[in-house]
Structure formats: structure tokens, C-alpha cells
C-alpha atoms as a PDB file:
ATOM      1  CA  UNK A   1     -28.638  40.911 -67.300  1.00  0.00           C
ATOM      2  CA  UNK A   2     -29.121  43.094 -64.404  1.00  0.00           C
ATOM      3  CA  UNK A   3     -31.176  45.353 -66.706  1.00  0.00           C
ATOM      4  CA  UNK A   4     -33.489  43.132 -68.207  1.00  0.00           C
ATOM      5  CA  UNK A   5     -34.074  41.198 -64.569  1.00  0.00           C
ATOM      6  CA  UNK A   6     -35.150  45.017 -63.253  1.00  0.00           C
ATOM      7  CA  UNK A   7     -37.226  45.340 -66.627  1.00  0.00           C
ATOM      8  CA  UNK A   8     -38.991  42.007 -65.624  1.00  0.00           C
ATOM      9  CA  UNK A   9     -39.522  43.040 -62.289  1.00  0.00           C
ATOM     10  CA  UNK A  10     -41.457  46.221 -62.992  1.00  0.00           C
ATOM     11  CA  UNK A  11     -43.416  44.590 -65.341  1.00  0.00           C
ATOM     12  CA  UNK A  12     -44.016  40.895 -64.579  1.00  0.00           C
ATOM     13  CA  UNK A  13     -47.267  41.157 -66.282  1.00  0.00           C
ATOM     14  CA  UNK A  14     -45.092  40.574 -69.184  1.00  0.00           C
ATOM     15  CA  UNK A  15     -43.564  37.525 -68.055  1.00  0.00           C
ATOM     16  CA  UNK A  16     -47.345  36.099 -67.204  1.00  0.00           C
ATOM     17  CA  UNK A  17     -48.403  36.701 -71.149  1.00  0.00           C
ATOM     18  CA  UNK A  18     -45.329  35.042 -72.670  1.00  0.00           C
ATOM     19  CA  UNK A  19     -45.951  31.825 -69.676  1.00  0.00           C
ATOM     20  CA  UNK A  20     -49.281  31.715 -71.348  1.00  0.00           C
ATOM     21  CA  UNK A  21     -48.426  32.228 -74.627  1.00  0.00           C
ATOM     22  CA  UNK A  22     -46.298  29.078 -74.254  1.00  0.00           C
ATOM     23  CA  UNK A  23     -49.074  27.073 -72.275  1.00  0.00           C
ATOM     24  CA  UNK A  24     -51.341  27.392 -74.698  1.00  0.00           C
ATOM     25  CA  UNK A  25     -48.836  26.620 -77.627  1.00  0.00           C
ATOM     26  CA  UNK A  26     -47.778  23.803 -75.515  1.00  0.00           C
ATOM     27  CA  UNK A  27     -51.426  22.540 -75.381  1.00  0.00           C
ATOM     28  CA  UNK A  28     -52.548  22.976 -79.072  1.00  0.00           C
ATOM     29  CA  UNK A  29     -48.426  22.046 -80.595  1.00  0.00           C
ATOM     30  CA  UNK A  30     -47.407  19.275 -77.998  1.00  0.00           C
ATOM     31  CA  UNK A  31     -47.632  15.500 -79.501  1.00  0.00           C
ATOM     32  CA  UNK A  32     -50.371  13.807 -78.252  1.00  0.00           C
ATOM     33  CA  UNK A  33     -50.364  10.322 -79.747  1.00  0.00           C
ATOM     34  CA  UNK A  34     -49.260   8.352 -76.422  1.00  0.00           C
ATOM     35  CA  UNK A  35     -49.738   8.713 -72.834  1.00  0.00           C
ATOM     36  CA  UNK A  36     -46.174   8.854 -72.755  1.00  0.00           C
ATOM     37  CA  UNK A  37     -45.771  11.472 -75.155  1.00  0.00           C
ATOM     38  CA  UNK A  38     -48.238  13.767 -73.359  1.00  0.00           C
ATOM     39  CA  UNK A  39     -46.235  13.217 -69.985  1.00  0.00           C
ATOM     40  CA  UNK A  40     -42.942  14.331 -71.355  1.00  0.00           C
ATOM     41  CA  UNK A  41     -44.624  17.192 -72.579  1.00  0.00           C
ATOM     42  CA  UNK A  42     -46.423  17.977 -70.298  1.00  0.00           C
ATOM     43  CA  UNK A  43     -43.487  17.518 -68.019  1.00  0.00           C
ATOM     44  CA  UNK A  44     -41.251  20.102 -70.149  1.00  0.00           C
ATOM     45  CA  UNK A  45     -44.007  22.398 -70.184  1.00  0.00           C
ATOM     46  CA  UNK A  46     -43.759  22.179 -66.064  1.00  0.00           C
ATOM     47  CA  UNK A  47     -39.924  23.057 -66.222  1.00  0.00           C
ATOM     48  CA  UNK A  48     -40.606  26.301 -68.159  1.00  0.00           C
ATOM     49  CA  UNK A  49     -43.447  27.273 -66.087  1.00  0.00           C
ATOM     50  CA  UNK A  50     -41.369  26.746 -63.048  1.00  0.00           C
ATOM     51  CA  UNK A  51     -38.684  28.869 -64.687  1.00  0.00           C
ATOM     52  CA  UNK A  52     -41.079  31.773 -65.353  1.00  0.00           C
ATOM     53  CA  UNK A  53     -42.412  31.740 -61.848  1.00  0.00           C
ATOM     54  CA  UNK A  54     -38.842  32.184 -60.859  1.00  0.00           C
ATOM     55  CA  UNK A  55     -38.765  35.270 -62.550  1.00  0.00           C
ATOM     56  CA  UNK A  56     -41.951  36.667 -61.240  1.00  0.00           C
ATOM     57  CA  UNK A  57     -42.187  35.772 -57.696  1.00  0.00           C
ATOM     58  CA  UNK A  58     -38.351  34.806 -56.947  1.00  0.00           C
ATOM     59  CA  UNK A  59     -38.632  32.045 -53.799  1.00  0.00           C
ATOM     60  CA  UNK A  60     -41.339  33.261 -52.451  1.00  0.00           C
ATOM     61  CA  UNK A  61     -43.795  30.532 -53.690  1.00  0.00           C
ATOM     62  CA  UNK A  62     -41.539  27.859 -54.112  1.00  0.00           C
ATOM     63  CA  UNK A  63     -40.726  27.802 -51.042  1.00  0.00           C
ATOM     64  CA  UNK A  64     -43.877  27.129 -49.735  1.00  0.00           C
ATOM     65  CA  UNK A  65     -44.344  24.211 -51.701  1.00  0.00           C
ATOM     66  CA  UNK A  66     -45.126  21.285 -49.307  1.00  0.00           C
ATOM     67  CA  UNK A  67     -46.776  23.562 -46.790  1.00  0.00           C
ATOM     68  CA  UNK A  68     -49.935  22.779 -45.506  1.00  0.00           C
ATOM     69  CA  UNK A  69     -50.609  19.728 -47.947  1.00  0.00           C
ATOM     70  CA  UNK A  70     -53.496  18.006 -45.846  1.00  0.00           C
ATOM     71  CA  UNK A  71     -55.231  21.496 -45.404  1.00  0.00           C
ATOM     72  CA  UNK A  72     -55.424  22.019 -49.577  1.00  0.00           C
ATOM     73  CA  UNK A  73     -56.255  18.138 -49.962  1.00  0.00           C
ATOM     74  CA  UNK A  74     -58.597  17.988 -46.959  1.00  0.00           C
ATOM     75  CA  UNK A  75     -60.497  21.623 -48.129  1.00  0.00           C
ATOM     76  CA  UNK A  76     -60.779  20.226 -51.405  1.00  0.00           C
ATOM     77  CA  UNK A  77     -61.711  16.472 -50.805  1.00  0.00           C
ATOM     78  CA  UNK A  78     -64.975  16.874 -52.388  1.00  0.00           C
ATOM     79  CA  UNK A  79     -63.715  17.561 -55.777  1.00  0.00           C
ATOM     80  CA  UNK A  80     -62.242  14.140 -55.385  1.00  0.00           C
ATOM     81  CA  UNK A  81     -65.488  12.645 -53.710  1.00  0.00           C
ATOM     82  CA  UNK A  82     -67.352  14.393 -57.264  1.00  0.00           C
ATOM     83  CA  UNK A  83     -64.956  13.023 -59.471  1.00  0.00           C
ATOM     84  CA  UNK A  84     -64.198   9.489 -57.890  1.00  0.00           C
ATOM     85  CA  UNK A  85     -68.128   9.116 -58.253  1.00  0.00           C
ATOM     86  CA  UNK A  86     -68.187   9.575 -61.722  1.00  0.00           C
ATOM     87  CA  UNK A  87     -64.945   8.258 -62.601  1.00  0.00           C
ATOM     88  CA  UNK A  88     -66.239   4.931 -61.137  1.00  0.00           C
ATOM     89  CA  UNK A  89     -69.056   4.695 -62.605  1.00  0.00           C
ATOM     90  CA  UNK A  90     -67.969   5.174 -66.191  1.00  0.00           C
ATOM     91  CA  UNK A  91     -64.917   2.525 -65.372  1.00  0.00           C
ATOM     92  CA  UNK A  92     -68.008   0.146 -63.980  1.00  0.00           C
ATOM     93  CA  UNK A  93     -69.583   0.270 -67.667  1.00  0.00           C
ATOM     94  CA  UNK A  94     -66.601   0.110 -69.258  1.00  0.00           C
ATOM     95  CA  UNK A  95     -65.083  -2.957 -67.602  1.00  0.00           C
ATOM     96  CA  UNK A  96     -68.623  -4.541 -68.069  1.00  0.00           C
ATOM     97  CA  UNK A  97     -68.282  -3.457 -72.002  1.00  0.00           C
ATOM     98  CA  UNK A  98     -64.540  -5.244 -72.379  1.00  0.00           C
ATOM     99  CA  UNK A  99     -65.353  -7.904 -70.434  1.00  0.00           C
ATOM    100  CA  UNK A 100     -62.058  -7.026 -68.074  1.00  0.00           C
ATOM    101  CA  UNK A 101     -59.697  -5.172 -68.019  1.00  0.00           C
ATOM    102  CA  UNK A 102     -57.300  -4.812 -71.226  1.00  0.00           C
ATOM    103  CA  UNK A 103     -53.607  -6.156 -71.161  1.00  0.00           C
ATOM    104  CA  UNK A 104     -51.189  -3.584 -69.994  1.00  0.00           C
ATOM    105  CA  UNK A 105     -53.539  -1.739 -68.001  1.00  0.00           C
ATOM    106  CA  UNK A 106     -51.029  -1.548 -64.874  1.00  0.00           C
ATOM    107  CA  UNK A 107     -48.677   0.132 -66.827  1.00  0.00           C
ATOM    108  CA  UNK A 108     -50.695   2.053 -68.341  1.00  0.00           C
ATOM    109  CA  UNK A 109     -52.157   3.351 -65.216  1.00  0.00           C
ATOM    110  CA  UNK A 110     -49.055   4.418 -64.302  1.00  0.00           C
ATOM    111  CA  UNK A 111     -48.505   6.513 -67.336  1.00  0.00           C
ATOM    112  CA  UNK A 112     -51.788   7.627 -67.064  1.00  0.00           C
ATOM    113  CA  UNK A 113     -50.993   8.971 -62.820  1.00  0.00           C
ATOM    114  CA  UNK A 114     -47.774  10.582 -64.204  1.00  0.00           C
ATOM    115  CA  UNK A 115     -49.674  12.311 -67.194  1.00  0.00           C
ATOM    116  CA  UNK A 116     -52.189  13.986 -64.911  1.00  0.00           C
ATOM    117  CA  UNK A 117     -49.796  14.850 -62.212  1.00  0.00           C
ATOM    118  CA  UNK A 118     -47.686  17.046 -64.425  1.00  0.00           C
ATOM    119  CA  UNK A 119     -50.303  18.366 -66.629  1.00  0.00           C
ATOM    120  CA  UNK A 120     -52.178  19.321 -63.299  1.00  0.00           C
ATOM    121  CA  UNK A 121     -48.987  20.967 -62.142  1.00  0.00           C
ATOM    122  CA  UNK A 122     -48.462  22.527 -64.967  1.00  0.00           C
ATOM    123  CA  UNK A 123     -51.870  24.111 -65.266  1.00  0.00           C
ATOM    124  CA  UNK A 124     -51.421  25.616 -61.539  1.00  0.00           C
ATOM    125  CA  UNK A 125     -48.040  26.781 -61.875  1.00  0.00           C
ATOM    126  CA  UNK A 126     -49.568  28.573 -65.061  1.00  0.00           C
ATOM    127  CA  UNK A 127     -53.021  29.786 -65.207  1.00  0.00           C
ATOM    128  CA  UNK A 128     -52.578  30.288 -60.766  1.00  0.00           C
ATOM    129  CA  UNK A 129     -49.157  30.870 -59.802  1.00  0.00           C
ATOM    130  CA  UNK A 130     -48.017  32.802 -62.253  1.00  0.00           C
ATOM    131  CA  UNK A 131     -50.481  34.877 -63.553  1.00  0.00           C
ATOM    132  CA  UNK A 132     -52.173  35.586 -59.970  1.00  0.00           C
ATOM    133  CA  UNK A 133     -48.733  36.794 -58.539  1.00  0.00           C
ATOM    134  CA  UNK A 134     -47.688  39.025 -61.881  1.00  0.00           C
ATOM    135  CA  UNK A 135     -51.082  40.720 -61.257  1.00  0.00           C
ATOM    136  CA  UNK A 136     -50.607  41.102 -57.551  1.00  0.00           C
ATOM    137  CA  UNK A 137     -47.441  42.448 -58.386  1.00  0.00           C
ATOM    138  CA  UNK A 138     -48.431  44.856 -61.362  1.00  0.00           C
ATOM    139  CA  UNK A 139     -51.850  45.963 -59.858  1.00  0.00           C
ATOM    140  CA  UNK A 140     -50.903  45.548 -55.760  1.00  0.00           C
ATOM    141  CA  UNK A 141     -52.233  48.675 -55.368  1.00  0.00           C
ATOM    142  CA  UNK A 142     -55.554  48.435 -57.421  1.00  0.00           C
ATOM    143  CA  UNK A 143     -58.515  48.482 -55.128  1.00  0.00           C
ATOM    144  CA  UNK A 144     -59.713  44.887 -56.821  1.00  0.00           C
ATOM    145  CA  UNK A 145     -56.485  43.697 -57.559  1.00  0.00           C
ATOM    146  CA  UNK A 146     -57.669  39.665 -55.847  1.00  0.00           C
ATOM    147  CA  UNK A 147     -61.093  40.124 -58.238  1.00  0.00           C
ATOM    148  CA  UNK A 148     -59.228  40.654 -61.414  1.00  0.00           C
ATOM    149  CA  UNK A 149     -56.782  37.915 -60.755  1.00  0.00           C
ATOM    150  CA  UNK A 150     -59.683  35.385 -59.804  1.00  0.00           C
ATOM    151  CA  UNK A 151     -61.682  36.728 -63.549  1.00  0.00           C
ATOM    152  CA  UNK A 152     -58.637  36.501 -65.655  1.00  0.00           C
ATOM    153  CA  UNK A 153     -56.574  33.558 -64.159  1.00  0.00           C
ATOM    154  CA  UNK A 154     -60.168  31.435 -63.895  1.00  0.00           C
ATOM    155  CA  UNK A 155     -61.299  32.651 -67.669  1.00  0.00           C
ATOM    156  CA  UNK A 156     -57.746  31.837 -69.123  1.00  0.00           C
ATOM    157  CA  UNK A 157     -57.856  28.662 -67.457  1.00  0.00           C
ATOM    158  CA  UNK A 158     -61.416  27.746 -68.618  1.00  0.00           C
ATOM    159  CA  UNK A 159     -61.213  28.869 -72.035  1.00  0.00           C
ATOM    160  CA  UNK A 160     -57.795  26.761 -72.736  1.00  0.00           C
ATOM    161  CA  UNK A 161     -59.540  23.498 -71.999  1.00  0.00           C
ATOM    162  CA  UNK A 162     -61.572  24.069 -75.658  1.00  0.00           C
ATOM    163  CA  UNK A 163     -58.265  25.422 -77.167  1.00  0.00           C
ATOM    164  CA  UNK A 164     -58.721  23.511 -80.814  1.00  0.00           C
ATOM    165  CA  UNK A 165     -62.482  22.810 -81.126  1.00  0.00           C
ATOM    166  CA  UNK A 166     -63.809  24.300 -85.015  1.00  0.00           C
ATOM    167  CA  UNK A 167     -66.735  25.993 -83.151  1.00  0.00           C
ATOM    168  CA  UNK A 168     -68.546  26.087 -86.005  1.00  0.00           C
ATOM    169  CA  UNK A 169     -72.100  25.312 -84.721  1.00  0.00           C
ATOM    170  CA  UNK A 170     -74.318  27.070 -81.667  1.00  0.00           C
ATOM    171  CA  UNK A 171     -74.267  23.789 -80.283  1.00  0.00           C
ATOM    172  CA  UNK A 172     -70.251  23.526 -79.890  1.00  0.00           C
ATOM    173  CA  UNK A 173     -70.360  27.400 -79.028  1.00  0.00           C
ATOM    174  CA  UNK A 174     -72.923  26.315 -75.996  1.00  0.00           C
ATOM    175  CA  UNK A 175     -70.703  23.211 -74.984  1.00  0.00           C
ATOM    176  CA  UNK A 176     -67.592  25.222 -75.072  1.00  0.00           C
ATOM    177  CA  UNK A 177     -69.143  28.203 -72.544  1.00  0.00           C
ATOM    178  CA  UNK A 178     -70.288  25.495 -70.383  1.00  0.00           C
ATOM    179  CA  UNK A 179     -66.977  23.686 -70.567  1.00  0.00           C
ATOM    180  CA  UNK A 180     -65.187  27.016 -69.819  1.00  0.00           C
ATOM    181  CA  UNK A 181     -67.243  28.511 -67.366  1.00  0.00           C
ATOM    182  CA  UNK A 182     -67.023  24.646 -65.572  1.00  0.00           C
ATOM    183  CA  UNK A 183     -63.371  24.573 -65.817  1.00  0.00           C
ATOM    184  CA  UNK A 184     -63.329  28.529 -64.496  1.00  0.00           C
ATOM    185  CA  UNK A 185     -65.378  28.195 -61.174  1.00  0.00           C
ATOM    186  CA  UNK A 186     -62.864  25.034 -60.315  1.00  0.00           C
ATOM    187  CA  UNK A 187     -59.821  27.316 -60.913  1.00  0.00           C
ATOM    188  CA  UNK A 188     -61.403  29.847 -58.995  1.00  0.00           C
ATOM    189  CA  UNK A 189     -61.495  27.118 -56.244  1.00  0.00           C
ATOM    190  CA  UNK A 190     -57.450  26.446 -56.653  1.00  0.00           C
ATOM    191  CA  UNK A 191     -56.765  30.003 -56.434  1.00  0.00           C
ATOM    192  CA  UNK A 192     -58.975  30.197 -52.826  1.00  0.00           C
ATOM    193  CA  UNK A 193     -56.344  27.651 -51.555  1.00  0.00           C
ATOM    194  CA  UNK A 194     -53.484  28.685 -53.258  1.00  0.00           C
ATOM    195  CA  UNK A 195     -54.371  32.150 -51.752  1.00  0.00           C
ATOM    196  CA  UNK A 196     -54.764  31.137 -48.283  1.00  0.00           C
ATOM    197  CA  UNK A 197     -51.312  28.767 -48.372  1.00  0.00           C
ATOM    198  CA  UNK A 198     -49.537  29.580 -51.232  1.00  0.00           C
ATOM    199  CA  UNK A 199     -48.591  26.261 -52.012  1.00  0.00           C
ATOM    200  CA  UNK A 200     -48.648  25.232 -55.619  1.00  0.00           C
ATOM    201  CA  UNK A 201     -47.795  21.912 -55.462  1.00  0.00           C
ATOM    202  CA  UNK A 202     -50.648  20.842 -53.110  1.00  0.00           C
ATOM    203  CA  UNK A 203     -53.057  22.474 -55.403  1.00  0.00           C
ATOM    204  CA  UNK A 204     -51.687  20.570 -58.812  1.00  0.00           C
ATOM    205  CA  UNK A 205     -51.578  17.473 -56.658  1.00  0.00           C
ATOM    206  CA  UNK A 206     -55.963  18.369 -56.129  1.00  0.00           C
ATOM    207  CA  UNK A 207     -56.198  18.970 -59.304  1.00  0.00           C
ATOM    208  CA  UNK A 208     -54.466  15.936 -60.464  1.00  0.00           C
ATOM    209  CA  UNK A 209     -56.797  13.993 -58.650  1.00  0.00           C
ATOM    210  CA  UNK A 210     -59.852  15.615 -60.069  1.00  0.00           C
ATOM    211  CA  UNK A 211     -58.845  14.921 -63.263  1.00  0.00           C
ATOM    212  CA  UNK A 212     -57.415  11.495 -62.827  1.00  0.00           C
ATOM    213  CA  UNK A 213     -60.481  10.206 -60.914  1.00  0.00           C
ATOM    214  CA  UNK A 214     -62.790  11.563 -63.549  1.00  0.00           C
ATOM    215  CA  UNK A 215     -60.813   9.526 -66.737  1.00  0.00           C
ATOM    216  CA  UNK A 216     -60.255   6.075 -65.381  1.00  0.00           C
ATOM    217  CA  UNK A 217     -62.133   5.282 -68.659  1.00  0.00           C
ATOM    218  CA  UNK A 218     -58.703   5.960 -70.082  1.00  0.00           C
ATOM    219  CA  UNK A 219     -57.278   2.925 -68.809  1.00  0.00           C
ATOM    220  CA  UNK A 220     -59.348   1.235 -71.514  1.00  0.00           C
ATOM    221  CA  UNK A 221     -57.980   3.212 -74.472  1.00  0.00           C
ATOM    222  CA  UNK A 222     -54.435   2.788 -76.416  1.00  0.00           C
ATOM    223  CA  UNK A 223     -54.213   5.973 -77.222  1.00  0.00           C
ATOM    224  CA  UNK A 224     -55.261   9.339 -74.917  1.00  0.00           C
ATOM    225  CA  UNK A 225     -58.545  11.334 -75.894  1.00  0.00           C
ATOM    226  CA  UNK A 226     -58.235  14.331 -74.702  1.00  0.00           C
ATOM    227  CA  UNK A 227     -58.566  18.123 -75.491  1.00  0.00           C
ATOM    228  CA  UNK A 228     -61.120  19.758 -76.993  1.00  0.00           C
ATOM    229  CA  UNK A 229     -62.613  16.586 -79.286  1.00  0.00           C
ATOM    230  CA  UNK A 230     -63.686  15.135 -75.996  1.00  0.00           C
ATOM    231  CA  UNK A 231     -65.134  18.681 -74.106  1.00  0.00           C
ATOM    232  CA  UNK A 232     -66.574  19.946 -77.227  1.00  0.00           C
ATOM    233  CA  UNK A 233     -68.352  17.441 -79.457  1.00  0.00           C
ATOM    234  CA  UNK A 234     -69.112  17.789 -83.290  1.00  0.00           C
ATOM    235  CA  UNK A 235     -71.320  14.831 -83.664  1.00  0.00           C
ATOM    236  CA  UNK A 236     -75.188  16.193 -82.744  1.00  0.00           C
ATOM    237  CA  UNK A 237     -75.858  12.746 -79.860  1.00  0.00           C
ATOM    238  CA  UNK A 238     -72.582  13.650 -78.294  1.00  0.00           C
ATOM    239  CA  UNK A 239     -73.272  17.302 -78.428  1.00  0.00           C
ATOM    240  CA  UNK A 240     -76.745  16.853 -76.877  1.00  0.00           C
ATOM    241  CA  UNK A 241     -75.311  14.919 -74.280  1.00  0.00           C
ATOM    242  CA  UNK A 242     -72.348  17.546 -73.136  1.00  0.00           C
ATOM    243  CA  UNK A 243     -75.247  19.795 -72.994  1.00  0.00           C
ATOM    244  CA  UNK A 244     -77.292  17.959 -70.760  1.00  0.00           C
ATOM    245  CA  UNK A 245     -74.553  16.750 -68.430  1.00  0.00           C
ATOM    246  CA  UNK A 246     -72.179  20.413 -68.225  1.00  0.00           C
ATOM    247  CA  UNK A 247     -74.726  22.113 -66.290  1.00  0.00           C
ATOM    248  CA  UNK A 248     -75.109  19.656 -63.581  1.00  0.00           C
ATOM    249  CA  UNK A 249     -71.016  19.765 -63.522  1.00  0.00           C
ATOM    250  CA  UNK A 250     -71.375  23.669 -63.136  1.00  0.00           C
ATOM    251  CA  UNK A 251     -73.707  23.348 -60.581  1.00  0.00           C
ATOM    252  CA  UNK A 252     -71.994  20.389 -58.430  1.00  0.00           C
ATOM    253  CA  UNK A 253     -68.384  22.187 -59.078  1.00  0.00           C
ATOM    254  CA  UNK A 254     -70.408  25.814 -57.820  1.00  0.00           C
ATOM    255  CA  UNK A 255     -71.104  24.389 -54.569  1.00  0.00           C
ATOM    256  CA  UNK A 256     -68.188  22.804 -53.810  1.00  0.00           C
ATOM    257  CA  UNK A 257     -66.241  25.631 -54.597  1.00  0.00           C
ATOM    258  CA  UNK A 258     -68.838  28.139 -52.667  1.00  0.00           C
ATOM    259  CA  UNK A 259     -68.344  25.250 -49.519  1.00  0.00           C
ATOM    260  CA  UNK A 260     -64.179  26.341 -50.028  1.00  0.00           C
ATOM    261  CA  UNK A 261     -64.792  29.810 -50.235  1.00  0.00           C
ATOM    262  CA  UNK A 262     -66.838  29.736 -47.017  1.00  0.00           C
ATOM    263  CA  UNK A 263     -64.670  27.681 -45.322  1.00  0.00           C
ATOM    264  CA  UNK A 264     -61.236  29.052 -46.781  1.00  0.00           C
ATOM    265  CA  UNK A 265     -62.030  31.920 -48.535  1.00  0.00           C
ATOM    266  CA  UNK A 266     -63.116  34.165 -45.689  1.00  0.00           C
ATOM    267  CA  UNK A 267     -60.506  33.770 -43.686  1.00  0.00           C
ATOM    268  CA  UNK A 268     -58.133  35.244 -45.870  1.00  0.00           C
ATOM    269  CA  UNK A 269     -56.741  38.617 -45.171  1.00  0.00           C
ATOM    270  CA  UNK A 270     -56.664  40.494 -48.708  1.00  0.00           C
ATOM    271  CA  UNK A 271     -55.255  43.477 -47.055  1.00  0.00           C
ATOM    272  CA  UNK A 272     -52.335  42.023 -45.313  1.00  0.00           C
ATOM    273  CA  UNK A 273     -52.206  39.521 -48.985  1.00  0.00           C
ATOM    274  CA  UNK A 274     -51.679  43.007 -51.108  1.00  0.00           C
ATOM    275  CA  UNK A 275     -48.698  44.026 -48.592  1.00  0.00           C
ATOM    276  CA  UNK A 276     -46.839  40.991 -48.211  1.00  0.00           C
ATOM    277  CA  UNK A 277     -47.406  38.516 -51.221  1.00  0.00           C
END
């Protein structure tokens, strides 16, 4: 034990890939016919991650979980302002649609809150948490250590939200860069605060919100539609309307995030970061 636990610790890279490896099976394997179904896994898929964080960065993250909640929620509020907006909006159209609101909606809100929280938390503890501190770790001493963990953590992040989509067609190719590099600049934003406080929980708890804000459509719908049917669309109107609407996302999501990195991002010290993380 003591052998393979020194192993891991020279190379946590390692223990980064395999995390990811089972993200992303997680993501493209797990069940998905229920809201339910989607918690619990995305709720199992938080227990490993939490496990393989152990291994890389011992207590040193975990215990800074609850630190500095406000200043990650309050630094990040417009994501929530962004996503409340449309969120609303869509829900407005919707309700008008139905004609009210369907039976069982509480309780399906509730699933729906619970399903977002730990798939948020998941996604931090992965595509941040873990793989930014293996790389710190592996590459302290690499003069851009911070700029490869912001490429590779943000990429990996983006590129898992089209994980399934056939890709087939230039026009799913063009929705699924836009989708990516979207989903990439707000990870880049998660890793800013996670940088500056370290504290994972705070960041899945902005993300959560983000997400949940943006789907209240989902309160109208049995079953979840999620994944990559919903970011990358096969049907030519859909398609043409992902393309229209992703680059105003990028754009909105690049200034908010450029606001954080002003605001947060320079007062970081990356020096006294690649001593002590």
C-alpha cells in the first residue's frame, strides 16, 4: 500500500486521467431515463471523484471547502444574473404553452435542484479540482504550469458537454466547437475562483446555479433532456438556431468571465500558488 500511495504521489497525473476516464464513462454509461436516476448517478460519480481528489491533493482542498462561499457566489453572481434571464424567459413561454404548470412540478423541482447540485459538483471536483492540482503537482515547476491547467482542465471540460453527438455534419461540428469553447471559457471562470480560494464546493454550488437557472424549462418535461441531443442538434431548424444563439453565449460568458479575471484573477499570486498549493 505504502508503495503504490508513493507511486501515486509522484505521478498524480495518473490519478487525474483515470478521474476522467471515469467522468466521461460516467456521462456517456450512466442511466438517464429519470431525474432521479441522473441524481444517483450523478451523486456516485461525486463519491469517486471525491475519493480521487483524496489521493491527489490529500486535505488540502477539502478542507477548504466552505471557505469564502459569499466571495465565489458574489464574484460570480452574473453567471446567475445571465442564466436566471434566460431561464425565465424560456419558463415564461413555456408556462404560457401548458397553460400552467404540470402536476408534480414541486417535486420535481426538487429532483431537478438535487440533479444539478451534484452533477455541478461533480464536474468541479473533476474537470477543476482534480486535474488542476495533479498538474500543479506534476508540472509545479514548469514555467506555465497555471496556463496549461486553465487549456486542458477548460478544453476537457468543454469538450465533455458534446460527449455522444454523431457529428456527422459541418453543422453539428460548428455547434459542438461553439458548445465547447462556451462551456471552456466558463470553466476557465471556476478555475479563477477556485484558484484564488480553493474551495470546491462554492464553485459546484455557482455552477449549479448556472445550470439550474438556465433549464427551468425542465420542470415541464417527464423525462430529462440533456447531453449532447440538446447542445448539438441533428435536425437542420434546431441546428440553425444553436448556431445563431452559441455565439452570443460565448460572447456574454467572455465578459463575465474577463469581469472575474479582472476582479479575481489578478490578485492571485501564481508564484507563491506554485510553492504552496
Amino acid at each position: 500500500m505504502t508503495t503504490s500511495e508513493g507511486f501515486f504521489k509522484r505521478y498524480p497525473i495518473i490519478i487525474a486521467v483515470i478521474a476522467v476516464i471515469v467522468a466521461l464513462t460516467g456521462i456517456a454509461r450512466a442511466p438517464r431515463d429519470s431525474y432521479f436516476s441522473v441524481l444517483v448517478a450523478r451523486a456516485v460519480l461525486c463519491g469517486f471523484m471525491l475519493f480521487f481528489l483524496w489521493l491527489v491533493s490529500g486535505k488540502k482542498t477539502l478542507s477548504q471547502i466552505n471557505h469564502q462561499n459569499g466571495y465565489v457566489i458574489k464574484s460570480g453572481i452574473g453567471f446567475w444574473i445571465f442564466s436566471l434571464i434566460l431561464g425565465l424567459l424560456g419558463f415564461s413561454m413555456q408556462l404560457k404553452t401548458a397553460g400552467g404548470l404540470p402536476e408534480g412540478w414541486l417535486s420535481r423541482t426538487v429532483l431537478i435542484f438535487f440533479m444539478f447540485l451534484f452533477a455541478c459538483l461533480f464536474e468541479e471536483l473533476c474537470f477543476r479540482a482534480i486535474l488542476n492540482d495533479a498538474i500543479v503537482y506534476q508540472f509545479r515547476n514548469a514555467k506555465h504550469v497555471f496556463l496549461m491547467s486553465a487549456v486542458i482542465s477548460s478544453l476537457i471540460f468543454g469538450a465533455s458537454h458534446c460527449l455522444g453527438s454523431s457529428l456527422t455534419s459541418g453543422l453539428e461540428w460548428m455547434q459542438a466547437v461553439m458548445k465547447t469553447l462556451e462551456c471552456a471559457i466558463f470553466g476557465f471562470a471556476m478555475l479563477i475562483l477556485y484558484w484564488k480560494t480553493r474551495n470546491i464546493l462554492a464553485c459546484g454550488i455557482l455552477h449549479a446555479g448556472f445550470d439550474l437557472f438556465t433549464s427551468l424549462v425542465l420542470i415541464f418535461q417527464s423525462t430529462p433532456e440533456l447531453g449532447a441531443g440538446t447542445y448539438v442538434r441533428a435536425d437542420k431548424a434546431g441546428s440553425m438556431v444553436n448556431i445563431i444563439v452559441y455565439p452570443v453565449f460565448i460572447f456574454i460568458v467572455a465578459v463575465i468571465t474577463w469581469r472575474i479575471w479582472k476582479k479575481v484573477g489578478k490578485t492571485i499570486d501564481f508564484e507563491e500558488m506554485r510553492k504552496n498549493w
